[in-house]
C-alpha atoms as a PDB file:
ATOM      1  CA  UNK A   1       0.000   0.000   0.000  1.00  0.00           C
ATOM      2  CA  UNK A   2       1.584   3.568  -1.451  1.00  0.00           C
ATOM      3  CA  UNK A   3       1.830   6.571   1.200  1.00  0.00           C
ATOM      4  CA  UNK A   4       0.664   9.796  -0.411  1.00  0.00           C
ATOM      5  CA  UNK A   5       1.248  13.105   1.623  1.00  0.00           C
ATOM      6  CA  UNK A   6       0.580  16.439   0.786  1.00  0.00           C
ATOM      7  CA  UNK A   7       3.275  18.285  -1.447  1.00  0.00           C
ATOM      8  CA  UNK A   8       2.483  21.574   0.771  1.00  0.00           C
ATOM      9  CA  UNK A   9       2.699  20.608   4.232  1.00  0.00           C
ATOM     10  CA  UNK A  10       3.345  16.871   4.042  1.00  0.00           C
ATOM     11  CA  UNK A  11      -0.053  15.121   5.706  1.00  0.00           C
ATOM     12  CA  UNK A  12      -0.334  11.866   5.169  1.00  0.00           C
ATOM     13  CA  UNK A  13      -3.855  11.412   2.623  1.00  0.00           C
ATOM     14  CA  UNK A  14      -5.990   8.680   1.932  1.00  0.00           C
ATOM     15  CA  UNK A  15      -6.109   8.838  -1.541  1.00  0.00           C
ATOM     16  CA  UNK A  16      -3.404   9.683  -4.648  1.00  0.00           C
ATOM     17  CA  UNK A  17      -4.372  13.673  -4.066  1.00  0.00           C
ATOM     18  CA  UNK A  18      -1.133  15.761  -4.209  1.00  0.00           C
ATOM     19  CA  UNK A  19      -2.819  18.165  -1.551  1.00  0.00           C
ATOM     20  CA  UNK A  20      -4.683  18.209   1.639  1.00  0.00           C
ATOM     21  CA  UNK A  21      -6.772  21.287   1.076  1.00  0.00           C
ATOM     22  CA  UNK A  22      -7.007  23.874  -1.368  1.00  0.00           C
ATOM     23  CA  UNK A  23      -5.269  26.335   0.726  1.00  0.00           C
ATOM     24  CA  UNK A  24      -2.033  24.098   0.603  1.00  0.00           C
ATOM     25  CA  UNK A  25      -2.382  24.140  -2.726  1.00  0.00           C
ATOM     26  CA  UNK A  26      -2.530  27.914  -3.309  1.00  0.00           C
ATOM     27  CA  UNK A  27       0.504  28.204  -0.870  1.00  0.00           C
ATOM     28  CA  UNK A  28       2.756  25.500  -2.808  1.00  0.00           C
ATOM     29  CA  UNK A  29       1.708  27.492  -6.406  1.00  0.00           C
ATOM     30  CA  UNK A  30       2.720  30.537  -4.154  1.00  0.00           C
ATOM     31  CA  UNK A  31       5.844  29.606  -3.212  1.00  0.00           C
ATOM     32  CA  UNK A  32       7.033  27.741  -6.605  1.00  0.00           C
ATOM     33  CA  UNK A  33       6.342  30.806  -8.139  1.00  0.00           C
ATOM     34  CA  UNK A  34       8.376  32.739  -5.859  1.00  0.00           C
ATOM     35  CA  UNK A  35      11.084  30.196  -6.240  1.00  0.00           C
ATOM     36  CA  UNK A  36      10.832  30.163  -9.904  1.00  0.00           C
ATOM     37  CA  UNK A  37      12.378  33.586  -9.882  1.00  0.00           C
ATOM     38  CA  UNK A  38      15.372  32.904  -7.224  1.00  0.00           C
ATOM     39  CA  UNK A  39      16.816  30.169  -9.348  1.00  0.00           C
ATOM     40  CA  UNK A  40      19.528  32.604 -11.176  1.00  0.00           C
ATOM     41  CA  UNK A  41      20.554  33.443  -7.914  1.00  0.00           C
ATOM     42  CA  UNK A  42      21.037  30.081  -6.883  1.00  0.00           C
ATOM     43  CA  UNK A  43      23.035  28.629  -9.948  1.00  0.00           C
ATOM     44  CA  UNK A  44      25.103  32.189  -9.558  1.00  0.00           C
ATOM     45  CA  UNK A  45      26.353  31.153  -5.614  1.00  0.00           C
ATOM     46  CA  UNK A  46      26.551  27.408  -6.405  1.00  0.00           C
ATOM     47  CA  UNK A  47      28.743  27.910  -9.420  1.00  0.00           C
ATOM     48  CA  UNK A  48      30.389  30.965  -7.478  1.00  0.00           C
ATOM     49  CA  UNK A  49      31.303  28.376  -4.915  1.00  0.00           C
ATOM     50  CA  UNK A  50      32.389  25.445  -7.200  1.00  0.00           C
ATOM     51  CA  UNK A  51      34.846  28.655  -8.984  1.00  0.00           C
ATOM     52  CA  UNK A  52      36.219  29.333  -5.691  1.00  0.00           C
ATOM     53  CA  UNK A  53      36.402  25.784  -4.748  1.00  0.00           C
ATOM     54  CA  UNK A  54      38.208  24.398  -7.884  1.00  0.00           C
ATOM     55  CA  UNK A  55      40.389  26.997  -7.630  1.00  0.00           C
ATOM     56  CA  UNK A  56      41.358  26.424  -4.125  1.00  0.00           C
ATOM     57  CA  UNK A  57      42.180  22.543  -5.652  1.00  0.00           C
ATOM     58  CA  UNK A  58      44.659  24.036  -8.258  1.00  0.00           C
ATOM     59  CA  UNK A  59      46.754  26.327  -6.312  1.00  0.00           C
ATOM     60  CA  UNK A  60      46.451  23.067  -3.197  1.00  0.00           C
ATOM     61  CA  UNK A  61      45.478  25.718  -0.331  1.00  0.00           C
ATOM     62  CA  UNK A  62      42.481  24.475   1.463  1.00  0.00           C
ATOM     63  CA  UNK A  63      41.498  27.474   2.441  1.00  0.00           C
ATOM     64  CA  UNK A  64      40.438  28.701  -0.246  1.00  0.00           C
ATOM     65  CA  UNK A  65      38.450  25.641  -1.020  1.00  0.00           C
ATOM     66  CA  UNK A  66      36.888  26.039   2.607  1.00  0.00           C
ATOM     67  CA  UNK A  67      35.929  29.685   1.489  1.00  0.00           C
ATOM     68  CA  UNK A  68      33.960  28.120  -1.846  1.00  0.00           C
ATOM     69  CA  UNK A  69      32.207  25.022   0.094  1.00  0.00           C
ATOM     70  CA  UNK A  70      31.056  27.761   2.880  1.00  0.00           C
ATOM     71  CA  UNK A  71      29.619  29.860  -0.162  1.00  0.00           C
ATOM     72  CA  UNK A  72      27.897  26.829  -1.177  1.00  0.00           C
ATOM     73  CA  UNK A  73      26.636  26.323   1.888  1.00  0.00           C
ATOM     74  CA  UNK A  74      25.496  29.910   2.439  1.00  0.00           C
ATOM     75  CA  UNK A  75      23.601  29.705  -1.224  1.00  0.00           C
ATOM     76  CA  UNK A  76      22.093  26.301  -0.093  1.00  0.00           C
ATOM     77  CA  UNK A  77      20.952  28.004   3.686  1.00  0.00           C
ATOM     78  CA  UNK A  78      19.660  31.003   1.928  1.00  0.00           C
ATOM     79  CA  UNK A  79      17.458  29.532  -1.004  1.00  0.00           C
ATOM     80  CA  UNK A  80      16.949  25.967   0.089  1.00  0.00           C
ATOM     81  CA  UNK A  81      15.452  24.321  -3.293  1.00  0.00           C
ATOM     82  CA  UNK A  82      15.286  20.913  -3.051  1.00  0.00           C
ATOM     83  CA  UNK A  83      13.949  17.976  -5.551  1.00  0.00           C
ATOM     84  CA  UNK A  84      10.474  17.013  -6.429  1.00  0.00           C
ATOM     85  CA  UNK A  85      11.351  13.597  -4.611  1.00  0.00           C
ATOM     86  CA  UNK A  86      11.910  15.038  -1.642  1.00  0.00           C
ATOM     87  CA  UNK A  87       8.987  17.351  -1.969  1.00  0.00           C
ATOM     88  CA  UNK A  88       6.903  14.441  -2.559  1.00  0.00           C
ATOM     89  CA  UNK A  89       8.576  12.375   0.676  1.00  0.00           C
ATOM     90  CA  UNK A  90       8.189  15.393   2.850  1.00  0.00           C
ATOM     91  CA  UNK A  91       5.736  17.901   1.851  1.00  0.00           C
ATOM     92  CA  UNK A  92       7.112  21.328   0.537  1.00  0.00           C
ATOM     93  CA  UNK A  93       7.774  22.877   4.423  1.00  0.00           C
ATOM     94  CA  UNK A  94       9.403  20.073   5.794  1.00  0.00           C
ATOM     95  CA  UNK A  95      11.643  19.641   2.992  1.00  0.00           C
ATOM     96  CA  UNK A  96      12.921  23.028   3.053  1.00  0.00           C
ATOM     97  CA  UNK A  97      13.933  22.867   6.207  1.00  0.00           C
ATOM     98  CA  UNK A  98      15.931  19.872   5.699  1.00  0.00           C
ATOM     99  CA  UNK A  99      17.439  21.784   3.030  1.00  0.00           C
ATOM    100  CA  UNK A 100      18.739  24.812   5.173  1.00  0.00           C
ATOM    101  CA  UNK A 101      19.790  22.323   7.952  1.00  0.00           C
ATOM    102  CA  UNK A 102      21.883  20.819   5.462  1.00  0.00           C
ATOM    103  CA  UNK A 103      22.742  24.205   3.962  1.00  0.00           C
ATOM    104  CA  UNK A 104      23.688  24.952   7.644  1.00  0.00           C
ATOM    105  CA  UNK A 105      25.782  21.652   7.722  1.00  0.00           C
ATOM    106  CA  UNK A 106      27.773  22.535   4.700  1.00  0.00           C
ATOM    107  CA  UNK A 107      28.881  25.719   5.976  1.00  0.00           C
ATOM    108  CA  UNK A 108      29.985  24.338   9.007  1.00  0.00           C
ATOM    109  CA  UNK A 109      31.960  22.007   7.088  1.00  0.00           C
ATOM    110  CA  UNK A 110      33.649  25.130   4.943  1.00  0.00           C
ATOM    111  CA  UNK A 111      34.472  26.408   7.967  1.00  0.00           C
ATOM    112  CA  UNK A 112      36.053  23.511   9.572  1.00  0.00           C
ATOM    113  CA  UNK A 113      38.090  23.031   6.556  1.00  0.00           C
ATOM    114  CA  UNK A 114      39.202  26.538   6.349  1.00  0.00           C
ATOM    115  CA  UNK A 115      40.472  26.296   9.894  1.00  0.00           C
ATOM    116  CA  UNK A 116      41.856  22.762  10.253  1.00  0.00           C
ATOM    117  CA  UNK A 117      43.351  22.315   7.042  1.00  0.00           C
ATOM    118  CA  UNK A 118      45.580  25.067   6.278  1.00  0.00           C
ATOM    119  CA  UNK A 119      48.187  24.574   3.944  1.00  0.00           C
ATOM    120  CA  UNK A 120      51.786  25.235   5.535  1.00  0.00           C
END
């Protein structure tokens, strides 16, 4: 027996509905459309960070690869899209959050690699 859950706030349904209630619906069309227009932003700090990154790898100072993951990671915390997968697994709300935890996470990580791997 298939779980469905609602794409907007992730309620569990009876039936193969994508949404609990019309208002969830009107808030996920809401929200995709605000999203829709943030995407340039987000493929600018991603590929910002991979730059920064990369570069960091060809000159071997970890720093500076620290500086591009935590740029990553601030692009990720900031606008947390995730994929229609995980929107369907978790509902819209719960899956964002898991995507500025992890946005979170990956700054933390920059961080930690900027300050414990130093190159001599």
């Amino acid at each position: 027996m298939k779980k469905y859950r609602c794409n907007y706030c992730g309620k569990q349904l009876e039936t193969s509905l994508n949404f609990c209630s019309h208002e969830c619906q009107r808030a996920y069309e809401h929200k995709i459309k605000q999203d829709t227009k943030k995407i340039p932003y987000f493929l600018l700090g991603i590929l910002l960070g991979f730059i920064i990154m990369f570069i960091g790898i060809l000159v071997s100072h970890s720093k500076i690869e620290g500086i591009g993951i935590t740029i990553m990671g601030l692009t990720i915390t900031f606008l947390p899209f995730t994929t229609p997968e995980t929107i369907r697994l978790l509902g819209y709300q719960k899956a964002n959050v898991l995507g500025r935890l992890l946005g979170i996470l990956l700054v933390f990580i920059g961080i930690w690699i900027c300050l414990l791997y130093t190159s001599p």
